[in-house]
Protein backbone atom coordinates (compact mmCIF):
# COMPACT_ATOMS: atom_id res chain seq x y z
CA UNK A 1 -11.32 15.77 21.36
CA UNK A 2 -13.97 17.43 23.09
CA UNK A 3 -11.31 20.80 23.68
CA UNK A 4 -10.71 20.70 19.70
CA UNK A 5 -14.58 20.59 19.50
CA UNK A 6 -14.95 24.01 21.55
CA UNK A 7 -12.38 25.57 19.55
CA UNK A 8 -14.77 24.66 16.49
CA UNK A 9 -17.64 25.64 17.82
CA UNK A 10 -16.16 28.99 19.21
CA UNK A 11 -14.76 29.69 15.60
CA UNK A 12 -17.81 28.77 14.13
CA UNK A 13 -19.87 31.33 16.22
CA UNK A 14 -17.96 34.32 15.33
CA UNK A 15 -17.49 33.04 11.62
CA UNK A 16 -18.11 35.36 9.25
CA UNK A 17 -18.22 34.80 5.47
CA UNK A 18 -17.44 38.38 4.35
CA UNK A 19 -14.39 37.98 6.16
CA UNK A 20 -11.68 37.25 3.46
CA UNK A 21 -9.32 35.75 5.86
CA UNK A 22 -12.13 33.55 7.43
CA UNK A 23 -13.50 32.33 4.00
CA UNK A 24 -9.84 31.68 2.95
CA UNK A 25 -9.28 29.40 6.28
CA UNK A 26 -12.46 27.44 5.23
CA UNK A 27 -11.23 27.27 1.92
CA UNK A 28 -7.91 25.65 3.00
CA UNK A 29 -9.53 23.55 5.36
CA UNK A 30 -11.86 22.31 2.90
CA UNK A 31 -9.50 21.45 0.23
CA UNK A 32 -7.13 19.14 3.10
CA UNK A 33 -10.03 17.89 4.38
CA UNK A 34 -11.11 16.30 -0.08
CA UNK A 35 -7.48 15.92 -0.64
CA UNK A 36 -6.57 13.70 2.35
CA UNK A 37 -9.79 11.26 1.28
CA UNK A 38 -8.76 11.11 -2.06
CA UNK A 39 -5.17 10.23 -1.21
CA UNK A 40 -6.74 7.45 1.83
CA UNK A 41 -9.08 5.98 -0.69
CA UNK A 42 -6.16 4.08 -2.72
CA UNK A 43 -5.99 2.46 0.98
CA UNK A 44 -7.55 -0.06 3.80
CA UNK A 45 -7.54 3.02 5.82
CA UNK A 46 -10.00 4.83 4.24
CA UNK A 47 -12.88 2.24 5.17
CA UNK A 48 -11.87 2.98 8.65
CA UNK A 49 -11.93 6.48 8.29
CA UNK A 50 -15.28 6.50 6.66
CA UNK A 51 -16.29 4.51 9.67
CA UNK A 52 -14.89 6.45 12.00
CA UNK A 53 -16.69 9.98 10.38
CA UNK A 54 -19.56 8.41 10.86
CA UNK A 55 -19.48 7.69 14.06
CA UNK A 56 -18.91 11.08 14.47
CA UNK A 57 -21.93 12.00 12.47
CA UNK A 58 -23.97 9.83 14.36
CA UNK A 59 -22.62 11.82 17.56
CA UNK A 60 -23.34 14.85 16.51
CA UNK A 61 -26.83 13.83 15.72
CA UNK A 62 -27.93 12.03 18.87
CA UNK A 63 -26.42 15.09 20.92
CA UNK A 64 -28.74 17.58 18.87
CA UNK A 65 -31.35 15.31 19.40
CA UNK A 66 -30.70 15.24 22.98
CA UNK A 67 -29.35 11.42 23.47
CA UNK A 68 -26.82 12.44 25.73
CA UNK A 69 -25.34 9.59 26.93
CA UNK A 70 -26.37 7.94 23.30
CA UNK A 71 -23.78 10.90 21.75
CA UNK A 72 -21.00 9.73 24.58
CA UNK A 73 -21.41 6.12 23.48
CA UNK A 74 -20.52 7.28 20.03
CA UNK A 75 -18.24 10.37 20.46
CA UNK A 76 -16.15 7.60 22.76
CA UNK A 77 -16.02 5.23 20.08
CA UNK A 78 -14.37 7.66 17.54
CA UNK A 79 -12.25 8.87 19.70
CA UNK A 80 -10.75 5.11 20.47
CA UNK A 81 -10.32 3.95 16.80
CA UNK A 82 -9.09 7.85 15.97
CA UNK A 83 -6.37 7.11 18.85
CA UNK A 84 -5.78 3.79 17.60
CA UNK A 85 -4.79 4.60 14.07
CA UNK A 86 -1.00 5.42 13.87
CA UNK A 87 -0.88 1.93 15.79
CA UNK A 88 -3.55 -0.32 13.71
CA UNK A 89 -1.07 1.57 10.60
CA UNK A 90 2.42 2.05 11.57
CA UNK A 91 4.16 0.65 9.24
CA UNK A 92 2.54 2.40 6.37
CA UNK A 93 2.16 6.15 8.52
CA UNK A 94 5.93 5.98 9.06
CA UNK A 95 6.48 4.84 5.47
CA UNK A 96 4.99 8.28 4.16
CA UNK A 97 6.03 10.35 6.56
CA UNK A 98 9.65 9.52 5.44
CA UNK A 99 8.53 9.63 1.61
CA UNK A 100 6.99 12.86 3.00
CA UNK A 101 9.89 14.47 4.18
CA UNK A 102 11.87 13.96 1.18
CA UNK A 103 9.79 17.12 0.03
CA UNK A 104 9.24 15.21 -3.31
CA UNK A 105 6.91 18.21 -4.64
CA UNK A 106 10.27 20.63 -4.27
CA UNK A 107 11.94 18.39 -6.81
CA UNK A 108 11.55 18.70 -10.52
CA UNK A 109 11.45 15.35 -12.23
CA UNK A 110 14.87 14.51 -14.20
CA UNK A 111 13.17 11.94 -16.11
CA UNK A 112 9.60 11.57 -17.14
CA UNK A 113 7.18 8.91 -15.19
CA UNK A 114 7.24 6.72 -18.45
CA UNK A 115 10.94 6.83 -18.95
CA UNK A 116 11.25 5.86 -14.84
CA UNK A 117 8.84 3.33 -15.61
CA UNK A 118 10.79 1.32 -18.25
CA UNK A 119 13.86 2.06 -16.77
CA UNK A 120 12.33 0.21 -13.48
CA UNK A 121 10.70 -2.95 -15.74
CA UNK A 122 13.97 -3.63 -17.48
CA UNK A 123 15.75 -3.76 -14.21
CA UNK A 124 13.51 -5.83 -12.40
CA UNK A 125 13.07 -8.20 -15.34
CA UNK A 126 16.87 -8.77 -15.36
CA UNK A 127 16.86 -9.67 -12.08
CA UNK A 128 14.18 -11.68 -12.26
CA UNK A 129 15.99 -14.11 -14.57
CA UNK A 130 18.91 -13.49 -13.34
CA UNK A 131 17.46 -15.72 -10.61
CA UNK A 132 16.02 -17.71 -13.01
CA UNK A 133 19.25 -19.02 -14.75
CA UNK A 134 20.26 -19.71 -11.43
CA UNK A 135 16.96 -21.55 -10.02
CA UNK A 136 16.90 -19.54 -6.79
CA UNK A 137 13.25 -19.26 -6.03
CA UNK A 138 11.56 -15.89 -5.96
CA UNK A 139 8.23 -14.22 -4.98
CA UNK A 140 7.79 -10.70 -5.46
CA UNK A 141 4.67 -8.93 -4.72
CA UNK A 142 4.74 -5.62 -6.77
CA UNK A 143 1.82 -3.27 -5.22
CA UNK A 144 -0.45 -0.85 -7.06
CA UNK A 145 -3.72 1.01 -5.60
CA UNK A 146 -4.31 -1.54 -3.03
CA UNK A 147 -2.10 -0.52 0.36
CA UNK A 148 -0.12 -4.08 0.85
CA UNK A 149 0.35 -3.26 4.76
CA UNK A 150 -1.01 -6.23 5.57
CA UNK A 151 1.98 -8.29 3.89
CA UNK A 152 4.45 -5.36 5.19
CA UNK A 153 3.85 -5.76 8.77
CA UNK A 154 4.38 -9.70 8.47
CA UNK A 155 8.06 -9.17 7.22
CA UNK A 156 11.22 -6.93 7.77
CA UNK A 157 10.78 -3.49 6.24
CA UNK A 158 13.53 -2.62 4.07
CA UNK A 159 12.23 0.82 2.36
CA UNK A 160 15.15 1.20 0.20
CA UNK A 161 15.44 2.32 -3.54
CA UNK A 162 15.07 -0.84 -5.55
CA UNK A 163 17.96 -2.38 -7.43
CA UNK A 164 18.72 -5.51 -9.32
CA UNK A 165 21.69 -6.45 -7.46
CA UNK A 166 19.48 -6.02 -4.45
CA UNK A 167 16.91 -7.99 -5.09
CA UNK A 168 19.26 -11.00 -5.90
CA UNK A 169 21.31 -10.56 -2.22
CA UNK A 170 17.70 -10.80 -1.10
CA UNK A 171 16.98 -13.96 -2.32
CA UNK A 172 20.60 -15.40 -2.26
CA UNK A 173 19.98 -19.02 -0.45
CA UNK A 174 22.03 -17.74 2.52
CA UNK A 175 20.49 -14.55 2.96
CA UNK A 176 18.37 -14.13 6.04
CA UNK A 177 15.87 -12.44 3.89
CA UNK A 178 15.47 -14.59 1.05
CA UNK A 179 12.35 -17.05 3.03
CA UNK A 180 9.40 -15.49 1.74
CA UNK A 181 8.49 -12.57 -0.53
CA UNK A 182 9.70 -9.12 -1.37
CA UNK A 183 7.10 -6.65 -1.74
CA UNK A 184 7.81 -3.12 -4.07
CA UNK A 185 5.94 -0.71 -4.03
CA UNK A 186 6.44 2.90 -6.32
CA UNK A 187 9.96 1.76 -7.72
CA UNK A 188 10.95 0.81 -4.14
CA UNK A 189 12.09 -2.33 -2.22
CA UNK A 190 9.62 -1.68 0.60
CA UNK A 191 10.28 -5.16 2.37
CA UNK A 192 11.41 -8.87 2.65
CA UNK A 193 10.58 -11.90 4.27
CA UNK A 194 7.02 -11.34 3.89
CA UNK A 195 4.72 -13.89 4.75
CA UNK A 196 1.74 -14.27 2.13
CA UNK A 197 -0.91 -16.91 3.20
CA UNK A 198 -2.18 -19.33 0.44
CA UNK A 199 -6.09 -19.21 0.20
CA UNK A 200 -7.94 -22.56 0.56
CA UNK A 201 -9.65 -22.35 -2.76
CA UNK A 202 -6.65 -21.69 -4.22
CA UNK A 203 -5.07 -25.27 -6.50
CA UNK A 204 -2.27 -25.67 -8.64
CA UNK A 205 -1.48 -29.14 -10.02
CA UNK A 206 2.30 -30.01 -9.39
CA UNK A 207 5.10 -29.34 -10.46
CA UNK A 208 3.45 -25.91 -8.82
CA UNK A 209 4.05 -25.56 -5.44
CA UNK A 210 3.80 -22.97 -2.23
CA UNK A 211 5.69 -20.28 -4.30
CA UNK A 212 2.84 -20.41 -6.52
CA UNK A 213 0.39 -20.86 -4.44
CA UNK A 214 1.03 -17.62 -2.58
CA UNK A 215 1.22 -15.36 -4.97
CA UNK A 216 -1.45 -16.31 -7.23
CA UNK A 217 -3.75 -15.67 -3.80
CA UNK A 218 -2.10 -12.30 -3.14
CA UNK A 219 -3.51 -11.06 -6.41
CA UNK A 220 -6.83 -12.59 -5.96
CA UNK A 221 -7.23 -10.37 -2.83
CA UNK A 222 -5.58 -7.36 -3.87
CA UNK A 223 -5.01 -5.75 -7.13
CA UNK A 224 -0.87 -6.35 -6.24
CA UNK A 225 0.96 -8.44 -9.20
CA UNK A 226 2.91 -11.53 -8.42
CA UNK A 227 6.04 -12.53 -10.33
CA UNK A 228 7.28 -16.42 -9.93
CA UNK A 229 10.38 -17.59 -10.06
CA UNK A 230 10.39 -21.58 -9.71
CA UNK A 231 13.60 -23.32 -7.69
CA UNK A 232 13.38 -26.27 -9.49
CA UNK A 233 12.48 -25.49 -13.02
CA UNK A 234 14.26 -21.54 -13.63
CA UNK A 235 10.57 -20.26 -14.90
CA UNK A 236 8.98 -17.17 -14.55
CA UNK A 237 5.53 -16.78 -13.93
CA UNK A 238 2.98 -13.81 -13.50
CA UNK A 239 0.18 -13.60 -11.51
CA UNK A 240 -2.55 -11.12 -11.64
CA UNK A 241 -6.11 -11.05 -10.79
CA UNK A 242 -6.22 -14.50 -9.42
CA UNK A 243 -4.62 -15.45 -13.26
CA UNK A 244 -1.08 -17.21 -13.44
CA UNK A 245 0.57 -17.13 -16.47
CA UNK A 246 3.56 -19.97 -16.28
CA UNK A 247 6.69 -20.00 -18.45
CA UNK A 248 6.88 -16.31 -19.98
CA UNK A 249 10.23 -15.15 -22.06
CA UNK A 250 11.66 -12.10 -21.41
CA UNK A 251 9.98 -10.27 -23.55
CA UNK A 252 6.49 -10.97 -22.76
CA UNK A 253 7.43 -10.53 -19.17
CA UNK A 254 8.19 -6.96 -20.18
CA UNK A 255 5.38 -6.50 -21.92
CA UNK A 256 3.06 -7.31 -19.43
CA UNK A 257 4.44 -5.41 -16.63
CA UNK A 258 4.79 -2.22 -19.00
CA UNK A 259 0.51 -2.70 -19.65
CA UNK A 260 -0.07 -3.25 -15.82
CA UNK A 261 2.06 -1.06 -14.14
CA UNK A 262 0.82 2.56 -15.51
């Protein structure tokens, strides 16, 4: 840390502005620096990130002001969580790096977003009642804006390309996966057996049970969406913002999930 500060502060006293290759370099820098926060703020990293920049601020600050050891307390402290990062977020760093190094900007689209979109709904809504005619109970958390590593960590990643006939092996009653939920995430299967932990203030009146129970508090916490499918009845339910919606045909399930997954 404090040899990448040097480097900095070398740079910085033999920066000069009129330079076209040093105002480029700033430039560059600049734009990484904005883009990397605006991708990290869909995320629970970026309040530890914020954090840790300020830490850093604070640093800076106290060692201008000559707090010496004040500065150490707090350059020390970034430097730990900084370290601590990839490990506090491995499964979602390692997730990105491989979507990463696809090189998804070097491919042109075949399909537009929309079209990918409806082509994803219809399949998972097949599936869904697939399981439903056959009462084989379901949870599936299906993530938006809100990072889900959280739920990730607490099952078996499976990072795989979702499909129908997938989903259903998941959740076959023999399958070692199918305890738990499946959480997708940008048309993906990203993993199984997920634990989700019911909130106390959270009551159903039965026939609901656990199934229900867990999902309906993953959306109150997150901005994820829950789909329901009961073991005893064959419904299909949809939870969203701390909302459940019991019963839904087909078609409304469809619907829905076209409105709230843009």
């Amino acid at each position: 840390m404090s040899y990448l500060i040097n480097i900095i502060q070398l740079h910085l006293a033999t920066f000069n502005f009129f330079n076209l290759l040093d105002s480029l370099d700033l430039l560059v820098a600049a734009f990484f620096f904005v883009a990397t926060l605006v991708y990290l703020k869909r995320f629970p990293v970026f309040r530890v990130v914020l954090g840790t920049l300020f830490l850093l601020a604070c640093s800076f600050l106290f060692l201008a002001g000559g707090f010496i050891f004040t500065a150490l307390l707090f350059g020390g402290a970034s430097s730990l969580i900084l370290i601590s990062l990839p490990l506090i977020f491995a499964p979602e760093v390692r997730h990105y790096l491989e979507k990463l190094g696809r090189f998804p900007f070097l491919k042109m689209p075949a399909v537009s977003r929309d079209q990918r979109n409806e082509v994803f709904i219809r399949n998972l809504v097949g599936a869904v009642y697939e399981l439903a005619e056959k009462k084989t109970g379901a949870l599936i958390i299906l993530q938006r804006a809100t990072n889900l590593g959280h739920l990730i960590e607490s099952g078996i990643v499976v990072d795989a390309k979702f499909g129908a006939k997938l989903l259903e092996n998941i959740f076959f009653q023999n399958s070692p996966l199918h305890d738990g939920a499946v959480v997708i995430g940008g048309e993906r299967i990203i993993a199984a057996r997920c634990t989700v932990a019911s909130l106390p203030e959270v009551k159903l009146d039965p026939p609901l049970g656990q199934r229900h129970k867990a999902g309906l508090s993953a959306t109150k916490e997150t901005d994820a969406i829950a789909v329901i499918v009961s073991e005893q009845r064959g419904e299909v339910s949809l939870a969203e913002n701390g909302k459940l919606e019991i019963g839904l045909p087909r078609a409304a399930l469809v619907e829905k999930l076209a409105k709230l997954l843009i």
